[in-house]
C-alpha atoms as a PDB file:
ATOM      1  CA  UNK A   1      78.110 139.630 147.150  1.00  0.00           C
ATOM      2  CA  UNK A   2      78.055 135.976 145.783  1.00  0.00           C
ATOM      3  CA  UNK A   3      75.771 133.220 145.071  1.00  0.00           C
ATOM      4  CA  UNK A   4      76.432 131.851 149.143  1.00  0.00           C
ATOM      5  CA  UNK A   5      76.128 135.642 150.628  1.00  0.00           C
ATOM      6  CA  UNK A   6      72.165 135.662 149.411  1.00  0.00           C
ATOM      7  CA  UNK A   7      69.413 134.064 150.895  1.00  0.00           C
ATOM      8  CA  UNK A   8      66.537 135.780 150.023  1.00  0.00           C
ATOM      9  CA  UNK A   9      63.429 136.121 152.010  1.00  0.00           C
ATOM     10  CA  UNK A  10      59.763 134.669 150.899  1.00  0.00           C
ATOM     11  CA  UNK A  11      57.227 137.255 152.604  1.00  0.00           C
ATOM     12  CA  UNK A  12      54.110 134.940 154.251  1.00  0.00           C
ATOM     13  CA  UNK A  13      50.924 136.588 153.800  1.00  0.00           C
ATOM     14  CA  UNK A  14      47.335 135.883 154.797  1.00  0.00           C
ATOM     15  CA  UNK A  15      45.395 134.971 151.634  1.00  0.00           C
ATOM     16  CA  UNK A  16      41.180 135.900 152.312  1.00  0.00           C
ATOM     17  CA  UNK A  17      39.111 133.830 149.860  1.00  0.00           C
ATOM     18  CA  UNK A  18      35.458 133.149 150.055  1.00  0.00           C
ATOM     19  CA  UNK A  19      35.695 129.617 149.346  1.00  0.00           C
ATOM     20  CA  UNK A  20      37.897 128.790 152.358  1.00  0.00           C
ATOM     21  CA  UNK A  21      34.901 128.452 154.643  1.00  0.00           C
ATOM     22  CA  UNK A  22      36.928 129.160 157.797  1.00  0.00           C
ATOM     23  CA  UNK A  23      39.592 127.706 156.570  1.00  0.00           C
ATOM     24  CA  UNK A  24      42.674 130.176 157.324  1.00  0.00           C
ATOM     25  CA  UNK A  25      44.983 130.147 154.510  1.00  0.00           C
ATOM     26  CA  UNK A  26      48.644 132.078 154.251  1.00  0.00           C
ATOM     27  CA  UNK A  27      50.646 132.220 151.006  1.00  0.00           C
ATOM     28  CA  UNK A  28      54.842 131.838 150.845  1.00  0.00           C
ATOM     29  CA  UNK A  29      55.296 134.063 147.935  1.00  0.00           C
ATOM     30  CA  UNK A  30      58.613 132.479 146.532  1.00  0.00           C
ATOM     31  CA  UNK A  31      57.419 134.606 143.565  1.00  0.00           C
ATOM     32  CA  UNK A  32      58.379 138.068 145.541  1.00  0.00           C
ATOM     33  CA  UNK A  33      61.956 136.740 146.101  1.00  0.00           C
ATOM     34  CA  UNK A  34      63.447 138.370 143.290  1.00  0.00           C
ATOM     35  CA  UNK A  35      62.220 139.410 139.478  1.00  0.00           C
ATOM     36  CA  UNK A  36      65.144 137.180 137.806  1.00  0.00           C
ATOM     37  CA  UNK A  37      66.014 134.588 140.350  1.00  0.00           C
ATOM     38  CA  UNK A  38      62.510 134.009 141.158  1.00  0.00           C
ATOM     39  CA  UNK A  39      60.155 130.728 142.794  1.00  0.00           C
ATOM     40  CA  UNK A  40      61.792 127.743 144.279  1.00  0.00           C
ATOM     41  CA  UNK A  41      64.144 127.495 141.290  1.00  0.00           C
ATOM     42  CA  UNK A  42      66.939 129.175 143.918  1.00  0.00           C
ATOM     43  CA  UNK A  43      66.250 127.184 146.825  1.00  0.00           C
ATOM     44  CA  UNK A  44      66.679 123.982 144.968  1.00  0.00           C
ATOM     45  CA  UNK A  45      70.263 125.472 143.329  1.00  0.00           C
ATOM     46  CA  UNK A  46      71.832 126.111 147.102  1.00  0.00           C
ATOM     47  CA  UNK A  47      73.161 123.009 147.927  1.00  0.00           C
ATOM     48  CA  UNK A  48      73.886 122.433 144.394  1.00  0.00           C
ATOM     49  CA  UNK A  49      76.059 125.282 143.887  1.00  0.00           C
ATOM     50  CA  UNK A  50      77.812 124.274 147.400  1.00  0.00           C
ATOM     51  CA  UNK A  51      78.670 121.280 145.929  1.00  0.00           C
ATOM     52  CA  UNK A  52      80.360 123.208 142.902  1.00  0.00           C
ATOM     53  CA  UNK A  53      81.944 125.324 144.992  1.00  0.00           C
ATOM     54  CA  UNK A  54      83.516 121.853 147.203  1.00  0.00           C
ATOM     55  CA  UNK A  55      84.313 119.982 144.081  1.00  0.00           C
ATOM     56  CA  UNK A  56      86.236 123.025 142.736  1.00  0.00           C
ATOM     57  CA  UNK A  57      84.052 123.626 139.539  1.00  0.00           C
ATOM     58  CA  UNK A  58      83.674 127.142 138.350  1.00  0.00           C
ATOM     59  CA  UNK A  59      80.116 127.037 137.400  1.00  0.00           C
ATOM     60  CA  UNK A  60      77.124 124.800 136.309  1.00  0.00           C
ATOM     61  CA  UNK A  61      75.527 122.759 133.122  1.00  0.00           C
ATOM     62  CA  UNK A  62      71.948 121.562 133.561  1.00  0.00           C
ATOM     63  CA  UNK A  63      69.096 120.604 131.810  1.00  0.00           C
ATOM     64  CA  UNK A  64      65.421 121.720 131.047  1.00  0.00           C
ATOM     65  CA  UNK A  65      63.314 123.041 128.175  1.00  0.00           C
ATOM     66  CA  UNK A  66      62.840 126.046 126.021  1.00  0.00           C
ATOM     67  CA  UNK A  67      60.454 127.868 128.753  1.00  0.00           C
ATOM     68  CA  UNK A  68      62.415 125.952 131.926  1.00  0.00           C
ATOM     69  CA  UNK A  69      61.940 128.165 134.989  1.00  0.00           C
ATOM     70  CA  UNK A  70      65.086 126.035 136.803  1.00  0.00           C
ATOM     71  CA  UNK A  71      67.425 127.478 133.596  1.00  0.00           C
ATOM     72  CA  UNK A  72      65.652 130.716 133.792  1.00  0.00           C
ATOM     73  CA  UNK A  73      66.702 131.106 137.313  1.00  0.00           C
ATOM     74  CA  UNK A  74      70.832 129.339 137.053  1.00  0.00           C
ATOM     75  CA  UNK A  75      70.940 131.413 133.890  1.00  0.00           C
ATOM     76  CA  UNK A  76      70.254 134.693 135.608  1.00  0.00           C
ATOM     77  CA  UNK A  77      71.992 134.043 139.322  1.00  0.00           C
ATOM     78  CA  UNK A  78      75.229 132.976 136.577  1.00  0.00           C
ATOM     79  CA  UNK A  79      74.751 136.611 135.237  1.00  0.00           C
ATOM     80  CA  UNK A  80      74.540 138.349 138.488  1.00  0.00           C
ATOM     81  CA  UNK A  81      76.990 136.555 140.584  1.00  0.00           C
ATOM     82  CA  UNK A  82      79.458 135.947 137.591  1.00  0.00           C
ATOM     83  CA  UNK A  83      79.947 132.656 137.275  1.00  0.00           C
ATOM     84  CA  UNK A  84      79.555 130.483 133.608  1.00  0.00           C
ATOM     85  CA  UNK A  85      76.285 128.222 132.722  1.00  0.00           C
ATOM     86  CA  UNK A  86      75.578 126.244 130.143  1.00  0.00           C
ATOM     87  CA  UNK A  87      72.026 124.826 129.201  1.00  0.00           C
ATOM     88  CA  UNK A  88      71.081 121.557 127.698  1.00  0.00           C
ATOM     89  CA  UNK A  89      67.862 121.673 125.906  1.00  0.00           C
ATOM     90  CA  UNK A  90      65.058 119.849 124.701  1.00  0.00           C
ATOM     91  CA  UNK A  91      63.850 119.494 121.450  1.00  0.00           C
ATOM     92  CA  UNK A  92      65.234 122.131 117.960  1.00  0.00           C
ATOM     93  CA  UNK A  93      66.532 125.359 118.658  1.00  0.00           C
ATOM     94  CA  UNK A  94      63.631 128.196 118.970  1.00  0.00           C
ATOM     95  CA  UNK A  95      63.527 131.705 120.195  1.00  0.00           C
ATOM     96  CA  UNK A  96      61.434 131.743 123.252  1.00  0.00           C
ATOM     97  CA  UNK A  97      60.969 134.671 125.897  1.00  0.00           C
ATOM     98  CA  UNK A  98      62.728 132.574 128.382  1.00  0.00           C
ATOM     99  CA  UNK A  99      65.428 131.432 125.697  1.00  0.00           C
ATOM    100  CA  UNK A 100      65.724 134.740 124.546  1.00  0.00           C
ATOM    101  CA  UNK A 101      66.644 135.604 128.355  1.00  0.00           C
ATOM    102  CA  UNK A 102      69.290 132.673 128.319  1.00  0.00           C
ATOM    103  CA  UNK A 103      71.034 134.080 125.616  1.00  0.00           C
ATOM    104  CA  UNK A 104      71.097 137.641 127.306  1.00  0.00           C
ATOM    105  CA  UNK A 105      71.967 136.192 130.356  1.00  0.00           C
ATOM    106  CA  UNK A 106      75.019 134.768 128.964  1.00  0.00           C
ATOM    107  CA  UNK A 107      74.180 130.867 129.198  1.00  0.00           C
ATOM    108  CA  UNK A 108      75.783 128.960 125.984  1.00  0.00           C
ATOM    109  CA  UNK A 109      73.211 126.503 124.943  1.00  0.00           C
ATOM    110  CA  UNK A 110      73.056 122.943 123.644  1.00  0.00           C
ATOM    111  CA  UNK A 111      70.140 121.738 121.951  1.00  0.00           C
ATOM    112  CA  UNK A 112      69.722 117.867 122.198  1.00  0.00           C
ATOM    113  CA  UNK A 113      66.257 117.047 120.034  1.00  0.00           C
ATOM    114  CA  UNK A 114      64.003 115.012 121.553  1.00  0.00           C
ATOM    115  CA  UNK A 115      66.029 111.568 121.767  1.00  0.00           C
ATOM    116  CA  UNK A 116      68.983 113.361 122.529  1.00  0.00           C
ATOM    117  CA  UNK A 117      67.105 114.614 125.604  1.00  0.00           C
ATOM    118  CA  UNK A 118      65.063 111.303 126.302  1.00  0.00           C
ATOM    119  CA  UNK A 119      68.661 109.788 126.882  1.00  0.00           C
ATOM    120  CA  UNK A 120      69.151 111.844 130.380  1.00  0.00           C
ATOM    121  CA  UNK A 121      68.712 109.547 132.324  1.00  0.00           C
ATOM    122  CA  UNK A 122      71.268 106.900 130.603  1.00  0.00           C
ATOM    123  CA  UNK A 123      74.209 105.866 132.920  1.00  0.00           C
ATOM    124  CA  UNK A 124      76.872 107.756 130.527  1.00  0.00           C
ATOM    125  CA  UNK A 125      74.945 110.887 130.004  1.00  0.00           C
ATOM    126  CA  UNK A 126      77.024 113.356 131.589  1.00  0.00           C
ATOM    127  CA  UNK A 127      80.675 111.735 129.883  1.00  0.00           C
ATOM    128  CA  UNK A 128      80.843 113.938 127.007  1.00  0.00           C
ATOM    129  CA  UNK A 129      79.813 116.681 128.212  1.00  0.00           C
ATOM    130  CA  UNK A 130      82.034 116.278 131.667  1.00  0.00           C
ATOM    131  CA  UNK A 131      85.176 115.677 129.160  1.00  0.00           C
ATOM    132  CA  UNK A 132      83.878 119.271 127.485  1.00  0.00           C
ATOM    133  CA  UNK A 133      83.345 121.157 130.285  1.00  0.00           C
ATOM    134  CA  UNK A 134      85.716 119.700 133.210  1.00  0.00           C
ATOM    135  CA  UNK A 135      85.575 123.220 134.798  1.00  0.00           C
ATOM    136  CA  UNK A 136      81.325 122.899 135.450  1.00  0.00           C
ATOM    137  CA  UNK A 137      79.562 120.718 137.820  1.00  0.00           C
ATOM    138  CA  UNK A 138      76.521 119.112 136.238  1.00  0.00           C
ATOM    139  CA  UNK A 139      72.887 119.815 138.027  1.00  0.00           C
ATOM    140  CA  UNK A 140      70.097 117.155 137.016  1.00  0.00           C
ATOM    141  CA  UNK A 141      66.789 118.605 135.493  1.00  0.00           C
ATOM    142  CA  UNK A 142      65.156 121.529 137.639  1.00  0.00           C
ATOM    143  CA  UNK A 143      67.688 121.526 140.616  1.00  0.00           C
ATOM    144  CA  UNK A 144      66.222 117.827 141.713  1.00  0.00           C
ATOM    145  CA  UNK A 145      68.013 114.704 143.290  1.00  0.00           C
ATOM    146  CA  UNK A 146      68.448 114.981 147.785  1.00  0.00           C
ATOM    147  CA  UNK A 147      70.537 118.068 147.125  1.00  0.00           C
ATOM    148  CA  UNK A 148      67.600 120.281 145.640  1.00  0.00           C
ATOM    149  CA  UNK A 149      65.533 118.854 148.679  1.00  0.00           C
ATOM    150  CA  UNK A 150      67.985 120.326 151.275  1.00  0.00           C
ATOM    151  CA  UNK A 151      67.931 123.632 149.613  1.00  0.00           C
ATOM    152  CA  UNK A 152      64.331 124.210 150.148  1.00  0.00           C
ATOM    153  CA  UNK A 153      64.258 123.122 153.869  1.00  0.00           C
ATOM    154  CA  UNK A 154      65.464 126.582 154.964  1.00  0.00           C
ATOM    155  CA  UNK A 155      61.347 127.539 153.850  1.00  0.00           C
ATOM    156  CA  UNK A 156      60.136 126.048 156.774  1.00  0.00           C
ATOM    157  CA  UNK A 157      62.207 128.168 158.788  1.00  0.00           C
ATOM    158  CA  UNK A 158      61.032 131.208 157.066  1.00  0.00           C
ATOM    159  CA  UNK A 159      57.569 130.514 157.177  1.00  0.00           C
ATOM    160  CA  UNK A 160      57.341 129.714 161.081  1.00  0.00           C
ATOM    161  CA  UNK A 161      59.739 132.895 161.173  1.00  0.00           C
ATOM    162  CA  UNK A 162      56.457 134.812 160.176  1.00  0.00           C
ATOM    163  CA  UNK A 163      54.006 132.960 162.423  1.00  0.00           C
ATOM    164  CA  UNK A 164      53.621 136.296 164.673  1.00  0.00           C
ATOM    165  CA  UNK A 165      52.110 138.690 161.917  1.00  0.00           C
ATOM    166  CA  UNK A 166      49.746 136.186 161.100  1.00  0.00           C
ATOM    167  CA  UNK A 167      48.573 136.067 164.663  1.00  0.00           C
ATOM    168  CA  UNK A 168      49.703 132.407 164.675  1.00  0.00           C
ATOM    169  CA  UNK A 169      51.007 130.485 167.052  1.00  0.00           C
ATOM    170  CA  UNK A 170      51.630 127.736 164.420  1.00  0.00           C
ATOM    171  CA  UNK A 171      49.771 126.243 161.251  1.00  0.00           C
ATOM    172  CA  UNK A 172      48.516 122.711 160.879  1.00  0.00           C
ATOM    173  CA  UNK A 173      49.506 121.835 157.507  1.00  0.00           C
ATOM    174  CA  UNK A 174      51.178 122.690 154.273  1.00  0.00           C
ATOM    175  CA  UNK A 175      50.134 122.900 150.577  1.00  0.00           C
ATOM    176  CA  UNK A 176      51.930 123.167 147.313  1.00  0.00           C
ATOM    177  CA  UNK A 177      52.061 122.324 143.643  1.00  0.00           C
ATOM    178  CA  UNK A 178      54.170 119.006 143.004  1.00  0.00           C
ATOM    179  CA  UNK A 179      56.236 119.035 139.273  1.00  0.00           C
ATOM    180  CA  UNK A 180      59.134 116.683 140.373  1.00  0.00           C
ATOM    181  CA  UNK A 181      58.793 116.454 144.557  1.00  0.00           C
ATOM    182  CA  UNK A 182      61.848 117.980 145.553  1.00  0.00           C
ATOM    183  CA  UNK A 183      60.504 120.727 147.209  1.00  0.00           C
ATOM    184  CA  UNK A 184      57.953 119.136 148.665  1.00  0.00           C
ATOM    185  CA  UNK A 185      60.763 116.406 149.951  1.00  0.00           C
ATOM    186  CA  UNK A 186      62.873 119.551 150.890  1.00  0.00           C
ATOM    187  CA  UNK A 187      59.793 120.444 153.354  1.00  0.00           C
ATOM    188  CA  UNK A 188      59.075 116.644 154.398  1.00  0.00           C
ATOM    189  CA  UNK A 189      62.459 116.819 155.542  1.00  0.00           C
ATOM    190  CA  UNK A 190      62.776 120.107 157.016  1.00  0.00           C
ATOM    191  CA  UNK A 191      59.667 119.242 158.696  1.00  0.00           C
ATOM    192  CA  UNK A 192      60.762 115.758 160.233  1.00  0.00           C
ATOM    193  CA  UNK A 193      57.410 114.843 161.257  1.00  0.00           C
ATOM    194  CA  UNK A 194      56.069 118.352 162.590  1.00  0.00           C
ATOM    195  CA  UNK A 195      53.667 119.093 159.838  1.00  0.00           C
ATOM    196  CA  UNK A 196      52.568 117.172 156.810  1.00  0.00           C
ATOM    197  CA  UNK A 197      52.851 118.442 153.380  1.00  0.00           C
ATOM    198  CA  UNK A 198      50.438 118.011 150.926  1.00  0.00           C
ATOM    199  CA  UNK A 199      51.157 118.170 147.539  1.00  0.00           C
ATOM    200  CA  UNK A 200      48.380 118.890 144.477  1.00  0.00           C
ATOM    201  CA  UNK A 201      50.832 116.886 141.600  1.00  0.00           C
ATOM    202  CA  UNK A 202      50.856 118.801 137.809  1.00  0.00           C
ATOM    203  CA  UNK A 203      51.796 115.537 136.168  1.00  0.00           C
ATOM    204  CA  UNK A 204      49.648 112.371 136.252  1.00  0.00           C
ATOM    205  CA  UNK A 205      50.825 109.666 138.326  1.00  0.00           C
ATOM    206  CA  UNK A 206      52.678 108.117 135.749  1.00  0.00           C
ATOM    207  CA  UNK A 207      55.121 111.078 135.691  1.00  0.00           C
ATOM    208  CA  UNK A 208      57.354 109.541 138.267  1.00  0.00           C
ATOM    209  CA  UNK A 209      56.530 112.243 141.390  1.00  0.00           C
ATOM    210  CA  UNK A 210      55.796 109.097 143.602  1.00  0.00           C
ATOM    211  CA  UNK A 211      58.884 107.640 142.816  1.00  0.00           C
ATOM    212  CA  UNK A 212      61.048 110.651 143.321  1.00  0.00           C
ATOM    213  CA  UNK A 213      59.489 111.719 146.670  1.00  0.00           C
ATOM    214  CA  UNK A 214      59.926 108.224 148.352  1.00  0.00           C
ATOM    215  CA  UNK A 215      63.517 108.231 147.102  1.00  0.00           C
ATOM    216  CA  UNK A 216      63.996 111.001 149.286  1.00  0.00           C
ATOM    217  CA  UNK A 217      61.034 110.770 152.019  1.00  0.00           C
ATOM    218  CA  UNK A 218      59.314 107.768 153.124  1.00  0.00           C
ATOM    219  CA  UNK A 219      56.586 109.928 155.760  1.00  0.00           C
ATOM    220  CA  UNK A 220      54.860 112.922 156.299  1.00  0.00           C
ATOM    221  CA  UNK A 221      53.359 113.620 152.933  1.00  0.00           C
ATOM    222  CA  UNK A 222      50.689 113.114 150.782  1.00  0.00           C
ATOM    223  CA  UNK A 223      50.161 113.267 146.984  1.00  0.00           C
ATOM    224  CA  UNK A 224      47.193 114.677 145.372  1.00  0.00           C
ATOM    225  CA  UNK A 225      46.329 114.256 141.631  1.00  0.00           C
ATOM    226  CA  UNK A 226      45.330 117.978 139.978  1.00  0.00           C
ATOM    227  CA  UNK A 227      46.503 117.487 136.896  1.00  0.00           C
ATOM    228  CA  UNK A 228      43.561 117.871 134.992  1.00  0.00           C
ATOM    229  CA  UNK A 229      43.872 115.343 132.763  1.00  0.00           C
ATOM    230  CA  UNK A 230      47.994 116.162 131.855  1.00  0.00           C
ATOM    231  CA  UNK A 231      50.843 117.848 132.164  1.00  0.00           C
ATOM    232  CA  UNK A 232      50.592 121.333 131.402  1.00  0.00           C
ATOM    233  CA  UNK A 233      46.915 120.895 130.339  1.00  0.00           C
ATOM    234  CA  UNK A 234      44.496 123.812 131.089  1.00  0.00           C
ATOM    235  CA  UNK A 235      40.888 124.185 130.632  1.00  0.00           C
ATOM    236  CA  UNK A 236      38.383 126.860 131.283  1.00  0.00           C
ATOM    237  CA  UNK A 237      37.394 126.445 134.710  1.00  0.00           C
ATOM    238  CA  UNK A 238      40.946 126.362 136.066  1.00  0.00           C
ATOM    239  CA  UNK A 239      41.518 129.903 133.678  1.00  0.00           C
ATOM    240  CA  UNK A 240      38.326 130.977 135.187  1.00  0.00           C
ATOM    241  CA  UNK A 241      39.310 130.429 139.047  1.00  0.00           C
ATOM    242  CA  UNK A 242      42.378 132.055 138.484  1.00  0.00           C
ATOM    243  CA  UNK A 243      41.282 135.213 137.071  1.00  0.00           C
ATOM    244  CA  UNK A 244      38.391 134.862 139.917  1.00  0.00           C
ATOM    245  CA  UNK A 245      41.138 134.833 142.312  1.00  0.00           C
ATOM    246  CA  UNK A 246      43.404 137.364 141.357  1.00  0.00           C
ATOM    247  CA  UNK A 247      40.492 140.047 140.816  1.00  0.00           C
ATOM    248  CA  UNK A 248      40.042 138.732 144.338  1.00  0.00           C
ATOM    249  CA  UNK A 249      43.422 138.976 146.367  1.00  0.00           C
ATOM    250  CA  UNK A 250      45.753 140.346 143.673  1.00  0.00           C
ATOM    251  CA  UNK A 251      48.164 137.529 143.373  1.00  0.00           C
ATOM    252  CA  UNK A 252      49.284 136.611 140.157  1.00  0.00           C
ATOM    253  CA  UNK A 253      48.775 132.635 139.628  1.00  0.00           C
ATOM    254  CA  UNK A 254      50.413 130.636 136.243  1.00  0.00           C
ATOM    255  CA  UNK A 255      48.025 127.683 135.170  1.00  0.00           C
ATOM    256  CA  UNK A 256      50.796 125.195 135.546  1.00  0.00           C
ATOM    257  CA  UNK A 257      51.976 124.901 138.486  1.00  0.00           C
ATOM    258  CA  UNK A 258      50.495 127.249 141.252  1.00  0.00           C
ATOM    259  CA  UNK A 259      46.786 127.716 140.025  1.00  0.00           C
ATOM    260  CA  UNK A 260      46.273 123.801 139.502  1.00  0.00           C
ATOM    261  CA  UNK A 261      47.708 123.198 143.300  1.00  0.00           C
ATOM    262  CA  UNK A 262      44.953 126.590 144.445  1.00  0.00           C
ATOM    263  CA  UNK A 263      41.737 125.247 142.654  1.00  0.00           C
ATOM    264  CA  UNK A 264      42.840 121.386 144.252  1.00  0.00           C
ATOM    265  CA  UNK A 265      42.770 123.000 147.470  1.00  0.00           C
ATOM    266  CA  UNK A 266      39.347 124.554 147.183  1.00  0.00           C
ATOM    267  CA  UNK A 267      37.983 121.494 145.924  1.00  0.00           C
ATOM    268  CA  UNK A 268      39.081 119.521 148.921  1.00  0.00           C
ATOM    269  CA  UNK A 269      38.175 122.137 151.151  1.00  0.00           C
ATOM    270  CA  UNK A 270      34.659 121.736 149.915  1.00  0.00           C
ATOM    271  CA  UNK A 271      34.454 118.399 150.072  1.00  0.00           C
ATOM    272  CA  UNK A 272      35.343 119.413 153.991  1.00  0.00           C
ATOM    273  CA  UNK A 273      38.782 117.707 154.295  1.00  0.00           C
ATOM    274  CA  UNK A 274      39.803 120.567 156.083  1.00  0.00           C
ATOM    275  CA  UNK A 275      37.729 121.802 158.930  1.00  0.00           C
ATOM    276  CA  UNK A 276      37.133 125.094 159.825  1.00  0.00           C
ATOM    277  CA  UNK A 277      39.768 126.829 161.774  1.00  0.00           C
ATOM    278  CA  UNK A 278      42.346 124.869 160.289  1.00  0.00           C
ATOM    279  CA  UNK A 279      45.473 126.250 159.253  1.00  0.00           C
ATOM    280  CA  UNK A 280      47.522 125.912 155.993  1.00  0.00           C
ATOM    281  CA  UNK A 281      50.451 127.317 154.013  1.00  0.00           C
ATOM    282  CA  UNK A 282      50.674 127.848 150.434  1.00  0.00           C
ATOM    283  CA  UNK A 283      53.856 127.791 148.687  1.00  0.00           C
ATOM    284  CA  UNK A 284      53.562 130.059 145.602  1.00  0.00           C
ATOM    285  CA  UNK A 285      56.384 128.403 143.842  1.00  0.00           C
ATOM    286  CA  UNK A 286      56.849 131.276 140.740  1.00  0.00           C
ATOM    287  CA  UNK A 287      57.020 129.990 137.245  1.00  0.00           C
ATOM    288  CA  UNK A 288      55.766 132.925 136.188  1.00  0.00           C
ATOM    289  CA  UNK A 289      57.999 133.823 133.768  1.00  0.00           C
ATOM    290  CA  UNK A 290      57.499 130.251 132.053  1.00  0.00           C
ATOM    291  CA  UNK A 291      53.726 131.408 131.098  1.00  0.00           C
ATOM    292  CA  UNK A 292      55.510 133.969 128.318  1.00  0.00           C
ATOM    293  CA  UNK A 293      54.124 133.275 124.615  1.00  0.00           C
ATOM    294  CA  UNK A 294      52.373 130.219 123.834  1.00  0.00           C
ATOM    295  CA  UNK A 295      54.202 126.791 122.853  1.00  0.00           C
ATOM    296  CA  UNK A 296      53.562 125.586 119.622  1.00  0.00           C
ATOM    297  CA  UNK A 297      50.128 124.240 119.278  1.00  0.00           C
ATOM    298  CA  UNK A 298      48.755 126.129 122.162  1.00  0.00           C
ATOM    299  CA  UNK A 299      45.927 128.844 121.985  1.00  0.00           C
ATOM    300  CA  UNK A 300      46.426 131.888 123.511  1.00  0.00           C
ATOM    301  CA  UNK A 301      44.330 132.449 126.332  1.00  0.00           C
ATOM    302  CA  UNK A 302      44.634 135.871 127.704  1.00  0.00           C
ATOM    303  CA  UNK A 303      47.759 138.181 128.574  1.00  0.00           C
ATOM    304  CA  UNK A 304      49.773 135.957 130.692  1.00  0.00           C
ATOM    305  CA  UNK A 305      47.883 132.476 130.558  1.00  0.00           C
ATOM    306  CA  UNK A 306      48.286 129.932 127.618  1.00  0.00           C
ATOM    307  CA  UNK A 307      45.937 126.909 126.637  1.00  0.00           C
ATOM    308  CA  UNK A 308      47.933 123.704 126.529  1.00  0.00           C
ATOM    309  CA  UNK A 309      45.144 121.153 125.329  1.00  0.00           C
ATOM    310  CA  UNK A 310      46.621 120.741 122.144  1.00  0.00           C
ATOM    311  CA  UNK A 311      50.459 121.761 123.252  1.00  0.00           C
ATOM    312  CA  UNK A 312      53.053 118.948 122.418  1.00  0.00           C
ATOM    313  CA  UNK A 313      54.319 117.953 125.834  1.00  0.00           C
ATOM    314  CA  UNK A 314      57.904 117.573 124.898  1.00  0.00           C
ATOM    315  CA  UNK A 315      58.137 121.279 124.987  1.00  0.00           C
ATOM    316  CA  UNK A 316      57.696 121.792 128.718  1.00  0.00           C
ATOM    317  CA  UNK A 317      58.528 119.279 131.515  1.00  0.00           C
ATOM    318  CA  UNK A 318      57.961 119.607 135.101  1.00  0.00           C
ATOM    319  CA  UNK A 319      61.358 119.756 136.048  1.00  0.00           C
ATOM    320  CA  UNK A 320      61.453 123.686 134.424  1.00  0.00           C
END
C-alpha cells in the first residue's frame, strides 16, 4: 500500500454536553484517523503529494517548528510509505518529543534560526534548497496554499456519509478551529454554498487567516476570534473547560487548537446564536501530539496540557 492507496476514515460521533441547550452537536474525530498520521495534517498532504508524484519528485521538504503537527504527520507517512522527507525548522536545534519522532522517523532536518525562517516567504526561498534536493517537491508551511484546501474537501463527504447513525437527515452548519484556513477553505469549497463553515481562529487577526481564506474562498464562511489574547496562549478557564469536558464525553482536547474552537462555540451558543435544534459539526483537527513537553518558558499545566502565557511564540506557529 502507498501514500495514494490510503484514505483513512474520520468516525462522526454525537457529542452530549450540557451547555449545548438543544443544540445537537457531532464531532469529526480526525484525531481517530491514525496514531502517527493523525488530524488534518494528512488531508492537507493529498493533493500535495499528487503533485510530487506528477512532477516526478521522489519525496517532500517542508517547513514548520520544533512541535509542528504538519512535519509530525509527512515525517511519519515518509516512514510508512517509504518515501524521503526533509524538514526545515524554526529557530536552534532542540530535542523535542515531536523532533525526537522526526529523527526516528527518518526526516533529515535543517534548522534555519529565526531570520532564516522569517525569510519563507521571500521570492527565492526555495532556490537553494531546490538546487540541493532536485529529487523533492517543496510543500509550504503546514500543507497550506489551494492544494492543502482540496485535500480536505473529501471531509465533507465523509461527514454527510455518516448522517444516518446520527439520525440526521443533514446538519445546518459546521465548526472548527482556524490556524492557517486551509481546511476550513478545503470545506468552503467542498461545500460550494451548501453549508457555511465557521471557524473559531487560534491566532489574532493580525496572523494573516483572513488573508489566506479569501485567497482561496470569497463565500460561505465566517471567522471568529478565540484566541484568547494570542497564539498559543492558554489560561485557566479554557484548561478548566477542557478537563470539564473530557471528564464529560471522554474526548481528549489540546488547548491550541481544538479546545479554543469548543469553549468559542459554547460561548456563542449562550449568547443564543444558535437556536435550539440546530445542527453542527465539529472538526477535531488532532494536534495532539504537539501538546508533548512544554516550550521553553511555558509552565506545565497538567499531563498533556501546557501554559503558553509566557511561551516565546517563535517556537510554535499555526501552520504545525
Amino acid at each position: 500500500m502507498g501514500p495514494f492507496d490510503w484514505l483513512p476514515h474520520a468516525p462522526l460521533a454525537p457529542l452530549a454536553l450540557e451547555w449545548l441547550n438543544g443544540v445537537e452537536l457531532a464531532v469529526l474525530r480526525l484525531d481517530r484517523i491514525d496514531p502517527l498520521i493523525s488530524g488534518n495534517k494528512w488531508f492537507k498532504l493529498t493533493e500535495h503529494l499528487a503533485q510530487a508524484r506528477q512532477a516526478g519528485a521522489s519525496g517532500i521538504i517542508s517547513l514548520g517548528g520544533a512541535y509542528s503537527n504538519h512535519l509530525h504527520a509527512l515525517a511519519a507517512a515518509g516512514k510508512r510509505f517509504g518515501f524521503p522527507t526533509v524538514g526545515l525548522l524554526r529557530g536552534h536545534p532542540q530535542d523535542t518529543p515531536t523532533v525526537l519522532d522526526l529523527k526516528t522517523f527518518g526526516m533529515h532536518l535543517h534548522w534555519l534560526g529565526y531570520g532564516g525562517y522569517r525569510a519563507r516567504h521571500a521570492p527565492d526561498f526555495w532556490l537553494p534548497w531546490r538546487e540541493q534536493y532536485p529529487h523533492l517537491y517543496p510543500v509550504p508551511e503546514g500543507g497550506g496554499g489551494m492544494a492543502g484546501a482540496r485535500g480536505c474537501g473529501v471531509l465533507v463527504e465523509q461527514a454527510r456519509g455518516q448522517l444516518n447513525n446520527l439520525g440526521w437527515a443533514d446538519y445546518d452548519a459546521w465548526w472548527l478551529a482556524a490556524g492557517t484556513g486551509t481546511t476550513l477553505a478545503g470545506l468552503v469549497l467542498a461545500e460550494a454554498g451548501a453549508h457555511p463553515v465557521y471557524g473559531a481562529m487560534a491566532v489574532p487577526d493580525d496572523h494573516g487567516v483572513a488573508q489566506n481564506v479569501s485567497a482561496l474562498v470569497q463565500h460561505g464562511y465566517e471567522l471568529l476570534d478565540a484566541s484568547r489574547g494570542g497564539f498559543a496562549k492558554v489560561d485557566p478557564l479554557l484548561l478548566e473547560f477542557i478537563d470539564a469536558t473530557e471528564q464529560a464525553c471522554g474526548i481528549p482536547l489540546e488547548p491550541i487548537y481544538t479546545g479554543k474552537a469548543l469553549l468559542a462555540l459554547k460561548q456563542q451558543v449562550e449568547t443564543g446564536r444558535f437556536a435550539p435544534g440546530t445542527r453542527l459539526v465539529f472538526v477535531h483537527t488532532g494536534g495532539l501530539q504537539g501538546s508533548r513537553g512544554a516550550p521553553s518558558g511555558t509552565v506545565p499545566m497538567r499531563e498533556g496540557l501546557i501554559m503558553c502565557d509566557q511561551s516565546d511564540p517563535r517556537e510554535i506557529d499555526p501552520a504545525s
